[in-house]
PDB file of N, CA and C in Angstrom:
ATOM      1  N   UNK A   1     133.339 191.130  73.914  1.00  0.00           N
ATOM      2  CA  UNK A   1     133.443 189.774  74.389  1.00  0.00           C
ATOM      3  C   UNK A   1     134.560 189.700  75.409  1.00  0.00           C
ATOM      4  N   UNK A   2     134.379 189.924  76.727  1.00  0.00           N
ATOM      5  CA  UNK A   2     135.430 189.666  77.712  1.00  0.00           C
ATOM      6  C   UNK A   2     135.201 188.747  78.474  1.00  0.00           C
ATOM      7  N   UNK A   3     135.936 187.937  78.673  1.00  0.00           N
ATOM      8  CA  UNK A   3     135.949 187.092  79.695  1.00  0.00           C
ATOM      9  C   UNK A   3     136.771 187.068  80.929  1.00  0.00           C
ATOM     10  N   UNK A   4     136.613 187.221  82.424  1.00  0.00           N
ATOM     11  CA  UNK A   4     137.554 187.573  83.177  1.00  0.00           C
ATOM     12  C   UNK A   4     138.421 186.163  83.665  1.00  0.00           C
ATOM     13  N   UNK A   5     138.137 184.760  83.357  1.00  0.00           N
ATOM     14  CA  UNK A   5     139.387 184.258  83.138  1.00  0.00           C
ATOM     15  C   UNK A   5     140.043 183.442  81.778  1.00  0.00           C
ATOM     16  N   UNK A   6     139.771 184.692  80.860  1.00  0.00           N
ATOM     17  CA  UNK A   6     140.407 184.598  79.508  1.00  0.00           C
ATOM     18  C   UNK A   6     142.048 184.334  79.831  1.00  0.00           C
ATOM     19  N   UNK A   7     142.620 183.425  79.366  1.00  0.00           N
ATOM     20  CA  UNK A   7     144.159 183.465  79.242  1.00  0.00           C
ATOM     21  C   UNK A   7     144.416 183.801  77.800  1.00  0.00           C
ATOM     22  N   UNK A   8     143.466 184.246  76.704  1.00  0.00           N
ATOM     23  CA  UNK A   8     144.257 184.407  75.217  1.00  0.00           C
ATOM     24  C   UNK A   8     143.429 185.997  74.876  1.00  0.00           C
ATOM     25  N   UNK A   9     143.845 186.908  74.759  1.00  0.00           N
ATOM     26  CA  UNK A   9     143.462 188.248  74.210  1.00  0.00           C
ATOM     27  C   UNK A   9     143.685 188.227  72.411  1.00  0.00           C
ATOM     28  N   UNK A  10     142.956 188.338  71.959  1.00  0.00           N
ATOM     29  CA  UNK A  10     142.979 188.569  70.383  1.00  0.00           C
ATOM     30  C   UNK A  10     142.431 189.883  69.687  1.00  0.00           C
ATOM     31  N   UNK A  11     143.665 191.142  69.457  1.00  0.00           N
ATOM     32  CA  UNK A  11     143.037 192.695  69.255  1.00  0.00           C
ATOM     33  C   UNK A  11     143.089 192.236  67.218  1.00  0.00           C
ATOM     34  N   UNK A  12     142.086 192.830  66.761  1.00  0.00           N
ATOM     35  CA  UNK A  12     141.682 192.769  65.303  1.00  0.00           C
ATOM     36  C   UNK A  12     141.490 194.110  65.069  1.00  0.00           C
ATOM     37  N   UNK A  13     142.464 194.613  64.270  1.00  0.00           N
ATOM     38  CA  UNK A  13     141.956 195.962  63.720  1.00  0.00           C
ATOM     39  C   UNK A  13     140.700 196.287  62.294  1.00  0.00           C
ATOM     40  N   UNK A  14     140.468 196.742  62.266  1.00  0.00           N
ATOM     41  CA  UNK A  14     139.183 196.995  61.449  1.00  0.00           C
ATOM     42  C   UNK A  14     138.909 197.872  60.900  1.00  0.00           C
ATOM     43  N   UNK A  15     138.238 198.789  59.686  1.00  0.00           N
ATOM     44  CA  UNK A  15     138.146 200.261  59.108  1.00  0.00           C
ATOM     45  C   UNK A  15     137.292 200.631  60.298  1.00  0.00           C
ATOM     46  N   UNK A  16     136.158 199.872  61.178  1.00  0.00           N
ATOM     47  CA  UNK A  16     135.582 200.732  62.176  1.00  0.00           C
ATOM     48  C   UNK A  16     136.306 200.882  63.653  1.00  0.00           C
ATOM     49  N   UNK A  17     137.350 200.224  63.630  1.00  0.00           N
ATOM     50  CA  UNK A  17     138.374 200.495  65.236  1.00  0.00           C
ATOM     51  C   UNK A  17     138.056 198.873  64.969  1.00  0.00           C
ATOM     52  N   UNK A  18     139.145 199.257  66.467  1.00  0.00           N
ATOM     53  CA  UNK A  18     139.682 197.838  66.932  1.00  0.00           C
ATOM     54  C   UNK A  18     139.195 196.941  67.824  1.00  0.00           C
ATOM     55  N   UNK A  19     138.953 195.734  67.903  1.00  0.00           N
ATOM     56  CA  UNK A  19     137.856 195.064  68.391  1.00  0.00           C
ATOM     57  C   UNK A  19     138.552 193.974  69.146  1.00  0.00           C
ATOM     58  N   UNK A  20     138.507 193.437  70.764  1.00  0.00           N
ATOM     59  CA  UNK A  20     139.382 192.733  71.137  1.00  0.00           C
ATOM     60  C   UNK A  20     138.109 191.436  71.788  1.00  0.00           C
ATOM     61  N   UNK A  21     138.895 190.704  71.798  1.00  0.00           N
ATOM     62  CA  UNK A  21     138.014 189.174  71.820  1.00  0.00           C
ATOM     63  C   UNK A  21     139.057 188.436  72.753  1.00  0.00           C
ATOM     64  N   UNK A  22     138.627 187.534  73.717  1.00  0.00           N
ATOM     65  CA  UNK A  22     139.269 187.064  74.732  1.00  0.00           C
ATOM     66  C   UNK A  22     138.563 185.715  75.125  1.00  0.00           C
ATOM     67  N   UNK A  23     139.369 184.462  75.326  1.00  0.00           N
ATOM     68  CA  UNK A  23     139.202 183.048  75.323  1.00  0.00           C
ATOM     69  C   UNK A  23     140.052 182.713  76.078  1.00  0.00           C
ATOM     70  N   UNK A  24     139.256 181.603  76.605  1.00  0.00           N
ATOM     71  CA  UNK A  24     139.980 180.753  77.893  1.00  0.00           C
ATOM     72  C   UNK A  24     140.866 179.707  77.207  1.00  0.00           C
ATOM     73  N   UNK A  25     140.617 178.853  76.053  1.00  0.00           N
ATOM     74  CA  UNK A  25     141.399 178.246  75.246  1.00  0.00           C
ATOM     75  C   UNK A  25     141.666 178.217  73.849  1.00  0.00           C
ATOM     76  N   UNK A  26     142.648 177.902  73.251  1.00  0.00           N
ATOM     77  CA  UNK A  26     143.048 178.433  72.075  1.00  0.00           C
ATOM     78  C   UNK A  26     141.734 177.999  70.974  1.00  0.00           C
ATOM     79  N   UNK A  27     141.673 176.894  71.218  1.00  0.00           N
ATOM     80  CA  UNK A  27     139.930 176.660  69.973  1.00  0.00           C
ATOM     81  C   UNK A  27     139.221 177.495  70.378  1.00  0.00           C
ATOM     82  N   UNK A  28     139.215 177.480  71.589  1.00  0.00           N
ATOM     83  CA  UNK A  28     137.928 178.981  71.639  1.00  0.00           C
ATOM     84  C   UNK A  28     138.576 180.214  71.050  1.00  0.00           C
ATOM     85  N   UNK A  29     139.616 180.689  71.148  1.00  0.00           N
ATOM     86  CA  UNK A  29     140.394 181.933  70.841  1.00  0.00           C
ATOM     87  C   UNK A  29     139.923 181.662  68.951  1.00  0.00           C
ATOM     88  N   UNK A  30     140.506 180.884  68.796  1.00  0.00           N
ATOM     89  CA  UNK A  30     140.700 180.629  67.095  1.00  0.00           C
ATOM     90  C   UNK A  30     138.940 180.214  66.131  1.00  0.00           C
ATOM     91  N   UNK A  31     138.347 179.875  67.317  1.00  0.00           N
ATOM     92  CA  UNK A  31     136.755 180.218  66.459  1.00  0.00           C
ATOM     93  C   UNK A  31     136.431 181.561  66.637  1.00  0.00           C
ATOM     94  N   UNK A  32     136.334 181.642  67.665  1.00  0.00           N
ATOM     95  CA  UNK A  32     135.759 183.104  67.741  1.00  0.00           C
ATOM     96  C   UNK A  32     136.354 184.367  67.236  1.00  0.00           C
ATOM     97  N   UNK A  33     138.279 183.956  66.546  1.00  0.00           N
ATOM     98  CA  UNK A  33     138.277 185.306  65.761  1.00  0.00           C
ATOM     99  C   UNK A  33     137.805 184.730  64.562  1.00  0.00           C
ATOM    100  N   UNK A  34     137.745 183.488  64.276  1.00  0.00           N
ATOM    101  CA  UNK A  34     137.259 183.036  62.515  1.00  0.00           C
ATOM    102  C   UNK A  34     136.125 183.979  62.327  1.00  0.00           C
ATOM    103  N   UNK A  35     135.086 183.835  63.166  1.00  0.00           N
ATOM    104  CA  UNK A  35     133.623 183.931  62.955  1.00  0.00           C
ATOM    105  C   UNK A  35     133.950 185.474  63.062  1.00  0.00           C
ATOM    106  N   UNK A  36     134.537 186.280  64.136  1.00  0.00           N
ATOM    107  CA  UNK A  36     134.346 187.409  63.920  1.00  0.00           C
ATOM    108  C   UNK A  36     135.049 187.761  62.153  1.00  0.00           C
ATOM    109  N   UNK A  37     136.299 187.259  61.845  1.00  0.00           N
ATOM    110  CA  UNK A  37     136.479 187.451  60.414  1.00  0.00           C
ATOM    111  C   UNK A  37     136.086 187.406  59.543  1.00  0.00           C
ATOM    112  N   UNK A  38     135.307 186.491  59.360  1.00  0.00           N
ATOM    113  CA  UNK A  38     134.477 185.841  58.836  1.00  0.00           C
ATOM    114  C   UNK A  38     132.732 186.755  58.187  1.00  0.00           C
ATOM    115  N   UNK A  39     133.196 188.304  59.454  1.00  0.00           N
ATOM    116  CA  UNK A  39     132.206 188.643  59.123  1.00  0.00           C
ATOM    117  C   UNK A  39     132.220 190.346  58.766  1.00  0.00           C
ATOM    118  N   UNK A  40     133.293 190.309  58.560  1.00  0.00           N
ATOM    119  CA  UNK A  40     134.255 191.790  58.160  1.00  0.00           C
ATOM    120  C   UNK A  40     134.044 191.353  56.649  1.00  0.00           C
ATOM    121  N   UNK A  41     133.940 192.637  55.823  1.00  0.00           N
ATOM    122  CA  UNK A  41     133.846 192.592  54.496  1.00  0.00           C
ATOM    123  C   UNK A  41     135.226 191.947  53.826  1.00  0.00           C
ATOM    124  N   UNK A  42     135.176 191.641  52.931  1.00  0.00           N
ATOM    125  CA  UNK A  42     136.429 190.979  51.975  1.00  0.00           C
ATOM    126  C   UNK A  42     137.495 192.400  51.937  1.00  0.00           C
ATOM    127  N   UNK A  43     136.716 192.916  52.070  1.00  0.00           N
ATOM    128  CA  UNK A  43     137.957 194.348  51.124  1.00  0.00           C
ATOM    129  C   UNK A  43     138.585 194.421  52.103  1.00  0.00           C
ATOM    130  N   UNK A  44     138.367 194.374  53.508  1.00  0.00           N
ATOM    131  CA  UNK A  44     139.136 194.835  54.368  1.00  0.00           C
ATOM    132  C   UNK A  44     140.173 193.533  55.199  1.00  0.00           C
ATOM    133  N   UNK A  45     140.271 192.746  54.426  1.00  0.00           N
ATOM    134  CA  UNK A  45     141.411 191.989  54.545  1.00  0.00           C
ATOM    135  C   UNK A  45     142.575 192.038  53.876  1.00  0.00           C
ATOM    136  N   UNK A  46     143.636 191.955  54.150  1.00  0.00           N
ATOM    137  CA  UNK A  46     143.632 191.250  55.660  1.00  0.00           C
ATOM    138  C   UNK A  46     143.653 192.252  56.714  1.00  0.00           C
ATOM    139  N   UNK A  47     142.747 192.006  57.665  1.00  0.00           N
ATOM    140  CA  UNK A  47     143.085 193.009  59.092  1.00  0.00           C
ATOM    141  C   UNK A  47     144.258 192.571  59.876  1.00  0.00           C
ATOM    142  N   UNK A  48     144.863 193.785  60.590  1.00  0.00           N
ATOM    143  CA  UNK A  48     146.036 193.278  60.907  1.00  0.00           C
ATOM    144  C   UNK A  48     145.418 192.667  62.573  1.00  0.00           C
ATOM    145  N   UNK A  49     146.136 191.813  63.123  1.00  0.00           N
ATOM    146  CA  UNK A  49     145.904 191.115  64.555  1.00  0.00           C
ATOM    147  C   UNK A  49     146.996 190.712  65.469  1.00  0.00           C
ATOM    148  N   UNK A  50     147.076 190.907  66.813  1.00  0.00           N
ATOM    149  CA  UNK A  50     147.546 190.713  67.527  1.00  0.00           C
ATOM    150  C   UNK A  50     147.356 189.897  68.519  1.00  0.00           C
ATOM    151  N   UNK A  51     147.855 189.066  68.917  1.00  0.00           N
ATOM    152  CA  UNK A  51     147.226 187.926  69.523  1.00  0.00           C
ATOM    153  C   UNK A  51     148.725 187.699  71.208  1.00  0.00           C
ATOM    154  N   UNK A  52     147.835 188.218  72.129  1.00  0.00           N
ATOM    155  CA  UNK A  52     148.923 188.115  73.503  1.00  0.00           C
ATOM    156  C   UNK A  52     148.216 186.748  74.184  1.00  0.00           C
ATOM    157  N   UNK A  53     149.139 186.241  74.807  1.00  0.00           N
ATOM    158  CA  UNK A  53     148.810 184.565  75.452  1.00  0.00           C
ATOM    159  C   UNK A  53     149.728 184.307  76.329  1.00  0.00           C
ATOM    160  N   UNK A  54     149.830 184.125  77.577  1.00  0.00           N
ATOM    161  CA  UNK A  54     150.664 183.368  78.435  1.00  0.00           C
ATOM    162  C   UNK A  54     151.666 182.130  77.915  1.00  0.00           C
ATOM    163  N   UNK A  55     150.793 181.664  76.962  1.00  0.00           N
ATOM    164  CA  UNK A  55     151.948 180.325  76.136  1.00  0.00           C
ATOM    165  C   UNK A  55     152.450 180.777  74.897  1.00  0.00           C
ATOM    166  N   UNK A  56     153.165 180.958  74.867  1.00  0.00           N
ATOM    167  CA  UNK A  56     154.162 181.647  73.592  1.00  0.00           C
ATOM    168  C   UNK A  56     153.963 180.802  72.147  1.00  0.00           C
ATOM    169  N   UNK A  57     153.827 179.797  72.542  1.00  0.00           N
ATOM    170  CA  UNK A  57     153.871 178.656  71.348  1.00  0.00           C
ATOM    171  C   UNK A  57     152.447 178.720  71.035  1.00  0.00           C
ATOM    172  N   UNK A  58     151.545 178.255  71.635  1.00  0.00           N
ATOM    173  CA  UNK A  58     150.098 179.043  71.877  1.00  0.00           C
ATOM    174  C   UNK A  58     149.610 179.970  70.993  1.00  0.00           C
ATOM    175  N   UNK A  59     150.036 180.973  71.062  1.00  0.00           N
ATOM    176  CA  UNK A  59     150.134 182.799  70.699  1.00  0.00           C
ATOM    177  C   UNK A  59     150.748 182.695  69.620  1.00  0.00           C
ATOM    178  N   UNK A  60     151.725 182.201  69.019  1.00  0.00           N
ATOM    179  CA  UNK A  60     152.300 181.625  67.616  1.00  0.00           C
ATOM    180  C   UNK A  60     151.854 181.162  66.766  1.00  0.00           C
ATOM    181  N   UNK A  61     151.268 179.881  67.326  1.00  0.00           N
ATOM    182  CA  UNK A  61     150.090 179.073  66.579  1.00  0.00           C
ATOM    183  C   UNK A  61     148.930 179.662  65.914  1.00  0.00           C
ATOM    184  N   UNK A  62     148.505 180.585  66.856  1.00  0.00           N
ATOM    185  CA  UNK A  62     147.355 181.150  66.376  1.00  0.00           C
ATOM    186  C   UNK A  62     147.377 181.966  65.561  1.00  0.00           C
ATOM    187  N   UNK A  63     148.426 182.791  65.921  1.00  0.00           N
ATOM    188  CA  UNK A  63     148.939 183.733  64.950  1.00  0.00           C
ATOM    189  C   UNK A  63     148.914 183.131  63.365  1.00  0.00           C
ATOM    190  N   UNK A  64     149.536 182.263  63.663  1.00  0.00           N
ATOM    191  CA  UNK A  64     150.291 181.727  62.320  1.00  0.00           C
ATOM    192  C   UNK A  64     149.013 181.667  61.526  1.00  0.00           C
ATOM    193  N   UNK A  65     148.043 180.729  62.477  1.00  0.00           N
ATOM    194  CA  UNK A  65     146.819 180.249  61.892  1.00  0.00           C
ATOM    195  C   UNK A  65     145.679 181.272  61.244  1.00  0.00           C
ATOM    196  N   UNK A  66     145.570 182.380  61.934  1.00  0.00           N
ATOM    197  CA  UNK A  66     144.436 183.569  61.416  1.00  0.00           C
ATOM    198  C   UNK A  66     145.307 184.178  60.721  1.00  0.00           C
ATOM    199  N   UNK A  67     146.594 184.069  60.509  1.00  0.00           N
ATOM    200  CA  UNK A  67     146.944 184.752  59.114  1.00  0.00           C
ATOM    201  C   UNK A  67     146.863 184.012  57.944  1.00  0.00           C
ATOM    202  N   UNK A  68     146.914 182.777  57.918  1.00  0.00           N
ATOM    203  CA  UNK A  68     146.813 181.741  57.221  1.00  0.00           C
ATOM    204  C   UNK A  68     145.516 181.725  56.769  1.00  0.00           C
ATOM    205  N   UNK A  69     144.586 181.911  57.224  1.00  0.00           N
ATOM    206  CA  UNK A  69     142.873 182.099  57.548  1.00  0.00           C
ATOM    207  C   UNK A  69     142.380 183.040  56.608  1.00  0.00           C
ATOM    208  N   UNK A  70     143.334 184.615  56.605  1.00  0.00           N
ATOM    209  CA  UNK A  70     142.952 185.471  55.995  1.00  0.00           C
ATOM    210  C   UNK A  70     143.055 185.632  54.810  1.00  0.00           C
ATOM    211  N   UNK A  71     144.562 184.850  54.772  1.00  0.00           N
ATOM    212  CA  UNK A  71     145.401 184.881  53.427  1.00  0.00           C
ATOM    213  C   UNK A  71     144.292 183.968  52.579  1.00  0.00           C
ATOM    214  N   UNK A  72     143.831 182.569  53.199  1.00  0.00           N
ATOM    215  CA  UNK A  72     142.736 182.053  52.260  1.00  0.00           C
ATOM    216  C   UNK A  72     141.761 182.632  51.955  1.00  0.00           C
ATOM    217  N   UNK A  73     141.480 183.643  52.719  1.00  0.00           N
ATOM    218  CA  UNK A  73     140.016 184.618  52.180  1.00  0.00           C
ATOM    219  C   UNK A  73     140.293 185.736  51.355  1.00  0.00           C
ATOM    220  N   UNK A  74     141.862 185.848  51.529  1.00  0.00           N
ATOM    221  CA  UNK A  74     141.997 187.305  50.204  1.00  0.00           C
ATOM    222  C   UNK A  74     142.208 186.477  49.160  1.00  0.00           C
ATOM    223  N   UNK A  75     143.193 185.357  48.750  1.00  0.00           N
ATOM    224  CA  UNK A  75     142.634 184.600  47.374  1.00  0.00           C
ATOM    225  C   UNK A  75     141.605 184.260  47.098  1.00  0.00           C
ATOM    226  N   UNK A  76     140.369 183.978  47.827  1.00  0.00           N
ATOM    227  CA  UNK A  76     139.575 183.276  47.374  1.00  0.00           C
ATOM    228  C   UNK A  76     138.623 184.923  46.902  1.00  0.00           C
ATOM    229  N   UNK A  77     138.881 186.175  47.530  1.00  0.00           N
ATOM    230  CA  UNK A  77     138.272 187.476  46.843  1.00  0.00           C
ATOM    231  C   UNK A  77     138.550 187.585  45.643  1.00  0.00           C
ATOM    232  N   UNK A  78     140.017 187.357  45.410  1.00  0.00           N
ATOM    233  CA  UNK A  78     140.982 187.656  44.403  1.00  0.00           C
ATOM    234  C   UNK A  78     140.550 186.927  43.227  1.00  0.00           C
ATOM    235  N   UNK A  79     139.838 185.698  43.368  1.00  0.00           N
ATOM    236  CA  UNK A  79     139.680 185.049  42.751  1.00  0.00           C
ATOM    237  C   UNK A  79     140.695 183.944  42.166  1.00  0.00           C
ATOM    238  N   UNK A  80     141.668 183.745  43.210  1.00  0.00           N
ATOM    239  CA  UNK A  80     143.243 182.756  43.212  1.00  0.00           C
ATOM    240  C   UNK A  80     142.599 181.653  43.638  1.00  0.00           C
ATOM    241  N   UNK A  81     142.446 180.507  42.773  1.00  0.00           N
ATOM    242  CA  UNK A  81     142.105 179.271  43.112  1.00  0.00           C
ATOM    243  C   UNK A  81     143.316 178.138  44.339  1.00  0.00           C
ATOM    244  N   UNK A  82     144.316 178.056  43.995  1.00  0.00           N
ATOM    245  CA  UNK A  82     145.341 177.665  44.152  1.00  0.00           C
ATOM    246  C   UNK A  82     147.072 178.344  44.378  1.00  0.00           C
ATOM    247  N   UNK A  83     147.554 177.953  45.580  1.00  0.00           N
ATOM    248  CA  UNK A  83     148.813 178.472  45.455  1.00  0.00           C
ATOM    249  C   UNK A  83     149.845 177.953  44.523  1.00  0.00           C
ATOM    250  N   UNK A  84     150.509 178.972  44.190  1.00  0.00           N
ATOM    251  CA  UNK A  84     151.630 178.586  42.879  1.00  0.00           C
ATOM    252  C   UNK A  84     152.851 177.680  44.340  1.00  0.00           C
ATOM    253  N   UNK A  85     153.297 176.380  43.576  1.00  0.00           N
ATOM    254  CA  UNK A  85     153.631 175.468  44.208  1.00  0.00           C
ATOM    255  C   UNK A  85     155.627 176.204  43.917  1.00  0.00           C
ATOM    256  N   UNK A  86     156.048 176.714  45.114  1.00  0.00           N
ATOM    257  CA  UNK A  86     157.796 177.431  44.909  1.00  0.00           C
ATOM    258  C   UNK A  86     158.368 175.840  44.125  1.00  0.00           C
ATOM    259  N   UNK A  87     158.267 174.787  44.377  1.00  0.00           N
ATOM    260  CA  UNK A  87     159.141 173.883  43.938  1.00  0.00           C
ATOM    261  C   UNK A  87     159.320 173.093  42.208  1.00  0.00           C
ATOM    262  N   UNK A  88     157.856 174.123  42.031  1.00  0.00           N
ATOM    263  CA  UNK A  88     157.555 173.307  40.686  1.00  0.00           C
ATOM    264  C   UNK A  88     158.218 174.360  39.702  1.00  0.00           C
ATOM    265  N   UNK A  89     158.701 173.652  38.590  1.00  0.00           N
ATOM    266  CA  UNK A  89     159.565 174.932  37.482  1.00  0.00           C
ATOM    267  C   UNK A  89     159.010 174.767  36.066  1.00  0.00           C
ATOM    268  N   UNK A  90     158.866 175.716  35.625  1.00  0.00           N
ATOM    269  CA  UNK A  90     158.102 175.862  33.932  1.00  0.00           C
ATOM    270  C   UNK A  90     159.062 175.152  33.149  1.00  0.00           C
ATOM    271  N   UNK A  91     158.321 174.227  32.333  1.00  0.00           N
ATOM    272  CA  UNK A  91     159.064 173.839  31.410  1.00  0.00           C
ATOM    273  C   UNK A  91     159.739 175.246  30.301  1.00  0.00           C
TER     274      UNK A  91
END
């Protein structure tokens, strides 16, 4: 998937190599790695990703976001319904 005026590059590593995906804007960047994630087996999450962007904050965001993305798909393998809440304390 290249696009020649992509401003967001997104490299996804994978057990079969590494697979790079490129978007002109960040919703486009951030569906199109969902769906590609989306379609990688469970076991092989989380893949690690790299995400280069002209807007730094941009490239952060997204980041933040497909790790966030993955992390919900390895609990939900795991079978982790819910995150344990840091603020709450056992009686």
């Amino acid at each position: 998937m290249s696009d020649p005026s992509a401003t967001i590059a997104i490299l996804i590593g994978t057990p079969a190599g590494a697979r790079l995906l490129a978007s002109a804007t960040e919703r486009d960047a951030a569906r199109t790695a969902e769906l590609f994630l989306l379609r990688l087996p469970p076991r092989a999450l989380p893949a690690p990703l790299w995400v280069q962007c002209g807007d730094r904050a941009a490239g952060d965001r997204l980041s933040a976001y497909l790790s966030e993305f993955q992390a919900e798909r390895v609990r939900e393998r795991d079978g982790v319904t819910a995150m344990p809440d840091p603020d709450r304390r056992e009686p």
